[in-house]
Protein backbone atom coordinates (compact mmCIF):
# COMPACT_ATOMS: atom_id res chain seq x y z
CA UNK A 1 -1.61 -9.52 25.56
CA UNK A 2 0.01 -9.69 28.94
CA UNK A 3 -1.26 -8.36 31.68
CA UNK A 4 -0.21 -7.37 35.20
CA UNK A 5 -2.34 -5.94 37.84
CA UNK A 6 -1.01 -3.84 40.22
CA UNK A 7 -2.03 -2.12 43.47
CA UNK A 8 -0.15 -0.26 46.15
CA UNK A 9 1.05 -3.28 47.64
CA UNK A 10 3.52 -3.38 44.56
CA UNK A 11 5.00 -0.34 45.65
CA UNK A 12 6.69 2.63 43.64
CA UNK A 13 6.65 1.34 40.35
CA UNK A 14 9.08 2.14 37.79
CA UNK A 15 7.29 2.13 34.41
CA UNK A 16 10.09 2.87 32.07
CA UNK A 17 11.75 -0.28 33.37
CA UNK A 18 8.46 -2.19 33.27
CA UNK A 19 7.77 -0.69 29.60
CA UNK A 20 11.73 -1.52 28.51
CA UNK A 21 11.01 -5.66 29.94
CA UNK A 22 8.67 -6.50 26.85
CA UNK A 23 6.87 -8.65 29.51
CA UNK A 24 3.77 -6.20 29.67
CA UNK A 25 1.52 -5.28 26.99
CA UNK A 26 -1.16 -3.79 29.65
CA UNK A 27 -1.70 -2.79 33.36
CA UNK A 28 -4.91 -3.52 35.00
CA UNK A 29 -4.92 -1.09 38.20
CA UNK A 30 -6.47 -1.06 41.62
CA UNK A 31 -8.26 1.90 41.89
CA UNK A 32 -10.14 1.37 44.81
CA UNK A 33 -11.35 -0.95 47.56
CA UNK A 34 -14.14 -1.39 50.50
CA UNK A 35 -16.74 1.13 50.26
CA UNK A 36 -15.03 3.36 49.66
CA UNK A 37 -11.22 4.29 49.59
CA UNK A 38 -8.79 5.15 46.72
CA UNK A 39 -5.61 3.31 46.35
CA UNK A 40 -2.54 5.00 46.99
CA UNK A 41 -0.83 4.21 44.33
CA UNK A 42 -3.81 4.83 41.79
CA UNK A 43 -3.33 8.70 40.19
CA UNK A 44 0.34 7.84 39.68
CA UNK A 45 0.20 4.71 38.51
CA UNK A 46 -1.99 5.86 35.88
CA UNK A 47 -0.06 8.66 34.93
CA UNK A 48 2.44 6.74 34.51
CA UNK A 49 1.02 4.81 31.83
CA UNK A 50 -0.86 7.43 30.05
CA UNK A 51 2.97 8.50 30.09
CA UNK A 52 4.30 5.64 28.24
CA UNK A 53 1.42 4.72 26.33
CA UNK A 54 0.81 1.85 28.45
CA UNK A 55 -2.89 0.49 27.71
CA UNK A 56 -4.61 0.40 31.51
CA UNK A 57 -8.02 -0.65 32.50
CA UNK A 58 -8.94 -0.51 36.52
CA UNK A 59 -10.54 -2.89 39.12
CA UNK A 60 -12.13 -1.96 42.61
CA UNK A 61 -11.99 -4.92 45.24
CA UNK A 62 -15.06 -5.22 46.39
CA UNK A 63 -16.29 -5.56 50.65
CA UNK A 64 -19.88 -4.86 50.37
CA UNK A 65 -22.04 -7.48 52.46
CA UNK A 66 -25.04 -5.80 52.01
CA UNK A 67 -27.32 -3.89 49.18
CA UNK A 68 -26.43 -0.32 50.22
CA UNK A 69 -22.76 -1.10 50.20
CA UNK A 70 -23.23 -2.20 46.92
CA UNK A 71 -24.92 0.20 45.85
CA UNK A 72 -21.99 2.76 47.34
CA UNK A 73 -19.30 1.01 45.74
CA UNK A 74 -20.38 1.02 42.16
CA UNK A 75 -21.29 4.56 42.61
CA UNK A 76 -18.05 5.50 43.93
CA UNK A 77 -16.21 3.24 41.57
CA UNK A 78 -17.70 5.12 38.58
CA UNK A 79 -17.47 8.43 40.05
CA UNK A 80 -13.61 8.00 40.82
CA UNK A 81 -12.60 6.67 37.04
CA UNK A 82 -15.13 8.09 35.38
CA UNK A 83 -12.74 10.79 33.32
CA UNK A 84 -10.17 8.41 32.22
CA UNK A 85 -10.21 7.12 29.35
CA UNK A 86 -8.89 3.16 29.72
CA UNK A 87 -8.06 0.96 26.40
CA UNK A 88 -8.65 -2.22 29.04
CA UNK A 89 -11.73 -3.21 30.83
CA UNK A 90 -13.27 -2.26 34.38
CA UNK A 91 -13.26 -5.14 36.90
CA UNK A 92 -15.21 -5.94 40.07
CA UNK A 93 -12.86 -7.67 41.63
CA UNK A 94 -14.47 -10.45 43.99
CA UNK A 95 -12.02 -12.41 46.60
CA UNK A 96 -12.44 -12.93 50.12
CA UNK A 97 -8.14 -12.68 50.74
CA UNK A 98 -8.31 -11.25 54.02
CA UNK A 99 -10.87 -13.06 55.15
CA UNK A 100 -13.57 -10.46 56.11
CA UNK A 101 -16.52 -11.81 53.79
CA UNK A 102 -16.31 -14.91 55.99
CA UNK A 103 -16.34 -12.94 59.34
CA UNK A 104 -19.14 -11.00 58.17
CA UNK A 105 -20.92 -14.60 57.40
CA UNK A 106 -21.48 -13.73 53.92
CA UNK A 107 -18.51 -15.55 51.98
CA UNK A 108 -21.17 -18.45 51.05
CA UNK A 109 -23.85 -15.92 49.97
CA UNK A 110 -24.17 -17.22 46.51
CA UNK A 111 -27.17 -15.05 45.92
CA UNK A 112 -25.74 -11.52 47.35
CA UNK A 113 -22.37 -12.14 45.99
CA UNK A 114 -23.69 -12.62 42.71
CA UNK A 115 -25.95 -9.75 42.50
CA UNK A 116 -22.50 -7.46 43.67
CA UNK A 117 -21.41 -8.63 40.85
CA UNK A 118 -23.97 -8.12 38.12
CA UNK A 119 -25.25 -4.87 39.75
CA UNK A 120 -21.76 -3.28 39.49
CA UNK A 121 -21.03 -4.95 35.95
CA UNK A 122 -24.67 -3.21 34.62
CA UNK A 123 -23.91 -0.03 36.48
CA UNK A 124 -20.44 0.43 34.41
CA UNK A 125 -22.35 -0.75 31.41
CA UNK A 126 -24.92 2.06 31.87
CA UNK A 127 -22.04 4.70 32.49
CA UNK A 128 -20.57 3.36 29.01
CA UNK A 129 -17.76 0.69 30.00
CA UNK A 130 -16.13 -2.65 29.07
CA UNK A 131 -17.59 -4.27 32.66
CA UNK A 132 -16.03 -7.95 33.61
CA UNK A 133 -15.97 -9.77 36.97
CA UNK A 134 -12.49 -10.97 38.37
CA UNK A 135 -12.88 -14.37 40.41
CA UNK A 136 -10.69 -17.63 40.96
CA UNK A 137 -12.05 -20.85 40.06
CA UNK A 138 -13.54 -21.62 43.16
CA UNK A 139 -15.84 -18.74 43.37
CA UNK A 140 -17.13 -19.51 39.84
CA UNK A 141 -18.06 -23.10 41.06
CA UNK A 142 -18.76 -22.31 44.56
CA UNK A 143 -19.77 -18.68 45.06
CA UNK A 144 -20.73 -16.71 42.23
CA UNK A 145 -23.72 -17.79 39.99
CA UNK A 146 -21.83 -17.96 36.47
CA UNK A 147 -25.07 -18.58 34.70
CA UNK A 148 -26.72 -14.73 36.25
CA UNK A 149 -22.87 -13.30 35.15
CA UNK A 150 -23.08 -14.79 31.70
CA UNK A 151 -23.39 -11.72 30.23
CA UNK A 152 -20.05 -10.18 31.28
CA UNK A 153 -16.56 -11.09 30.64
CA UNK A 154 -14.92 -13.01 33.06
CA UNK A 155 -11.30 -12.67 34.49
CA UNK A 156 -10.51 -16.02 35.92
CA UNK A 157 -7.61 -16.47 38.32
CA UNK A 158 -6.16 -19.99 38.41
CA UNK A 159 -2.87 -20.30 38.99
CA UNK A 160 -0.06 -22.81 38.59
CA UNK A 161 -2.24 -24.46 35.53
CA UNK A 162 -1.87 -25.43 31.94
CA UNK A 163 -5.22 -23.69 31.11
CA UNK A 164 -8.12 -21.73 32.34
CA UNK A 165 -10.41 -24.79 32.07
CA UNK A 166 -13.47 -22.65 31.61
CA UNK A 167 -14.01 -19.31 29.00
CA UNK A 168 -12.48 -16.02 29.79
CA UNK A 169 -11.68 -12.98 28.30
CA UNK A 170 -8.60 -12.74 31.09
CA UNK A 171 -6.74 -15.64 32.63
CA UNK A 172 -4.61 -14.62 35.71
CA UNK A 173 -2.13 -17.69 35.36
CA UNK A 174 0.81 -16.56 38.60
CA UNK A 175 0.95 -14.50 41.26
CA UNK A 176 4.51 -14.46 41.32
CA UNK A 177 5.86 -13.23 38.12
CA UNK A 178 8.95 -11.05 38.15
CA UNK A 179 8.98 -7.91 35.90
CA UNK A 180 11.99 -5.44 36.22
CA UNK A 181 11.11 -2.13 37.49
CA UNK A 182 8.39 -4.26 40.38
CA UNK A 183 10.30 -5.06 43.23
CA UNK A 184 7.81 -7.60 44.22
CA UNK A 185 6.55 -10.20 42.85
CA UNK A 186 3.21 -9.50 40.71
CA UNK A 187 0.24 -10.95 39.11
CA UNK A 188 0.27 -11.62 35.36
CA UNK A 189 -2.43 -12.58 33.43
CA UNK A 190 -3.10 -13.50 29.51
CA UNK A 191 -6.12 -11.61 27.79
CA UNK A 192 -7.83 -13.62 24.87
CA UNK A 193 -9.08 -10.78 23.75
CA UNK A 194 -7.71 -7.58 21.79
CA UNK A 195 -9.48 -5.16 24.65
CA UNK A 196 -7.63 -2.05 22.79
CA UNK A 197 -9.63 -2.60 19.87
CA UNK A 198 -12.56 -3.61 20.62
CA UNK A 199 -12.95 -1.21 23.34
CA UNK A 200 -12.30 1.28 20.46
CA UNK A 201 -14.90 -0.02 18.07
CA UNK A 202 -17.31 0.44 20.40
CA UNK A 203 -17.04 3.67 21.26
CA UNK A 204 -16.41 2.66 25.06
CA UNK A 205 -14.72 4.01 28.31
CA UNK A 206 -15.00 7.16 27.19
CA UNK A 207 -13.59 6.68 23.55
CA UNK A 208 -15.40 8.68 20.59
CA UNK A 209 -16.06 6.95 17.12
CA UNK A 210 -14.86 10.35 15.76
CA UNK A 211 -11.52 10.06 17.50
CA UNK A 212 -10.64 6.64 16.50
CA UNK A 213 -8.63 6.89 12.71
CA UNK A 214 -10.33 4.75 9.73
CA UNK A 215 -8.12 1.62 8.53
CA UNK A 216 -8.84 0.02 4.76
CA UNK A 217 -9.21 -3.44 4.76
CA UNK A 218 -8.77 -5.34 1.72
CA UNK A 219 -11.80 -7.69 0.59
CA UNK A 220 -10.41 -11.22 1.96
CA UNK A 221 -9.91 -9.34 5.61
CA UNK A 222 -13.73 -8.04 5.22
CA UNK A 223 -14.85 -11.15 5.49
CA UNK A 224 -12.31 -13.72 6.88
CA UNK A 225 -10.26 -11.32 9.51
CA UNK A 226 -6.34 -10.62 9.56
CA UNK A 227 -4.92 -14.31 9.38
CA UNK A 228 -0.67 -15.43 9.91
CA UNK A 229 1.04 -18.70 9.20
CA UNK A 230 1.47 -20.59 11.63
CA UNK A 231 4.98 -22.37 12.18
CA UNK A 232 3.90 -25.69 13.55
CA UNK A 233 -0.29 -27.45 13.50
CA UNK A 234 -2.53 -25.93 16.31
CA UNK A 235 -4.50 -27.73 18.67
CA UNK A 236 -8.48 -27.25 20.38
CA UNK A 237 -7.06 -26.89 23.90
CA UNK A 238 -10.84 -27.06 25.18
CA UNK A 239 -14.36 -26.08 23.53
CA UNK A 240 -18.10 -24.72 24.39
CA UNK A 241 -20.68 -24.48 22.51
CA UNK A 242 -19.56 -21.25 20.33
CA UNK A 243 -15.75 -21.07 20.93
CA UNK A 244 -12.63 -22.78 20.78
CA UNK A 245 -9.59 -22.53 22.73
CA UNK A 246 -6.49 -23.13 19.94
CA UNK A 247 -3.22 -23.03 20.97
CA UNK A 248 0.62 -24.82 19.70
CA UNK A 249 0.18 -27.04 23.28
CA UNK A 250 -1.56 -26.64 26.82
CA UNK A 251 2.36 -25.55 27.89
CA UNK A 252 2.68 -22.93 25.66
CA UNK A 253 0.52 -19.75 27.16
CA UNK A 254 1.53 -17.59 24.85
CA UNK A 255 -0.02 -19.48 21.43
CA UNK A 256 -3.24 -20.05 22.77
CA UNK A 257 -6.51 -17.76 21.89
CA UNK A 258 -10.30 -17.77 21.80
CA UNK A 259 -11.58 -18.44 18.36
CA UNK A 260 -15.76 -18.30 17.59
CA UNK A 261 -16.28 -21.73 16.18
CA UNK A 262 -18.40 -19.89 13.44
CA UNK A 263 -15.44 -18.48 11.76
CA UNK A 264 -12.89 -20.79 12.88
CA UNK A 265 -14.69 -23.69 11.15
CA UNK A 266 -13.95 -22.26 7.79
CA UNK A 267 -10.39 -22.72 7.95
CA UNK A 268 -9.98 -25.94 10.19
C-alpha cells in the first residue's frame, strides 16, 4: 500500500483528485498535536475519505516533556478519535522538527521519550487499537529505546534510501512526493503490511467480528496463504531473526514486502 500522511500544512485537499491519481491506497492523518489541540484540517479530511472509501488511520505529534503531559496527550488522543472507525493504524508520532524538545532539554531523554512512546502505544491498545510509533532512523538509534518499543509496530522515516534498513510495518521513503489534488509537496510512505485486513481480523479500531463478511478459502490457501507468479526471481533485501525483506531489487519500492521466514521457507 501507499501511504501519504497529511496534516493542515497540506492545505485544502482535494480527495477526488487524490483518489483519481492511483498514487494512494491510504491516508494516515494528523489529528492532533502538543497537549492538546486538534488539527484543522482533521474532521474534513476524514470525511473526506470516509467519502471515497479512502482507508485512513491517524497520528498525534507528540510535545509532552514530562509524565502528566503524557499522560494528557494519550488521553486526549483517544478521546478525540475514539468514534471513528480507521482501517489503518494509530501513530504517536515522535520528532523534534521545530526544535522545542531540545529547548525544553529533553530531546536526549532516552528514558522519558521512550516511555511517551510505550505509554501512549499501551493506552490505544487498552482502548482497542492498532498502536505503532512513527520515528526517523536517528531516533531509533539515538533516542528511543527500540528494544522497550518492541512490541509495537514501527513507522520508520528514512528518506532518500533504497531500504528501511531495519523492520517496519511503515516506511516513510520522501517527503516530497507530488500527488494531484495536494498542492504541496507530501509525505509518502510504503506499508508492509495489509493494515485493512488485519485490522479487520482482529476486531480492532472499533471494527466488529460480526460486521466483517466471511470469505471461503480453498484448502491450499488454508494453509500456504494467497500466492502470484512472479515475473522475474526475488531477492532477501535484508533479514532478522523471523522475517525477510523480498523484493525484485533494493530500487524497486514497490516489489518489496515482509515475509515470516517460517512460511517463506517453504517455498524458497
Amino acid at each position: 500500500m501507499k501511504i501519504i500522511d497529511i496534516s493542515k500544512h497540506n492545505g485544502i485537499i482535494d480527495f477526488d483528485k487524490v483518489k483519481a491519481s492511483g498514487k494512494v491506497d491510504g491516508v494516515m492523518i494528523r489529528s492532533s498535536w502538543g497537549h492538546f489541540r486538534e488539527d484543522e484540517q482533521f474532521k474534513r479530511n476524514v470525511s473526506e475519505c470516509e467519502r471515497l472509501n479512502i482507508p485512513y488511520g491517524f497520528y498525534h505529534y507528540s510535545y509532552a516533556c514530562n509524565y502528566s503531559e503524557m499522560v494528557e496527550e494519550a488521553k486526549e488522543f483517544i478521546n478525540l478519535i475514539k468514534d471513528y472507525k480507521p482501517l489503518l493504524p494509530l501513530a504517536i508520532d515522535m520528532e523534534d522538527a521545530d526544535g522545542y524538545k531540545a529547548k525544553m532539554g529533553t530531546l536526549n531523554n532516552i528514558t522519558l521519550n521512550t516511555e511517551i512512546c510505550r505509554y501512549t502505544c499501551a493506552e490505544l491498545e487498552k482502548a482497542g487499537f492498532y498502536a505503532m510509533v512513527y520515528a526517523n532512523l536517528d531516533w531509533t538509534r539515538t533516542k528511543l529505546n527500540m528494544t522497550m518499543l518492541a512490541p509495537y509496530d514501527l513507522w520508520l522515516a528514512r528518506w532518500n534510501a533504497n531500504a528501511p534498513s531495519r523492520k517496519c510495518g511503515m516506511w516513510q521513503y520522501t517527503n516530497s512526493a507530488s500527488v494531484n489534488g495536494i498542492a504541496s509537496r507530501v509525505d509518502m510512505s510504503k506499508a508492509y503490511i495489509d493494515y485493512p485486513s488485519l485490522i479487520k481480523e482482529h476486531g480492532l479500531n472499533g471494527w466488529k467480528e460480526s460486521e466483517i463478511p466471511e470469505e471461503e478459502e480453498n484448502e491450499f490457501e488454508k494453509e500456504w496463504g494467497h500466492y502470484v507468479e512472479c515475473v522475474k526471481p526475488l531477492q532477501i533485501l535484508w533479514s532478522d531473526d523471523t522475517n525477510y525483506m523480498i523484493g525484485f531489487g533494493a530500487d524497486d519500492k514497490d516489489s518489496s514486502f515482509i515475509a515470516n521466514k517460517k512460511y517463506f521457507s517453504k517455498v524458497i
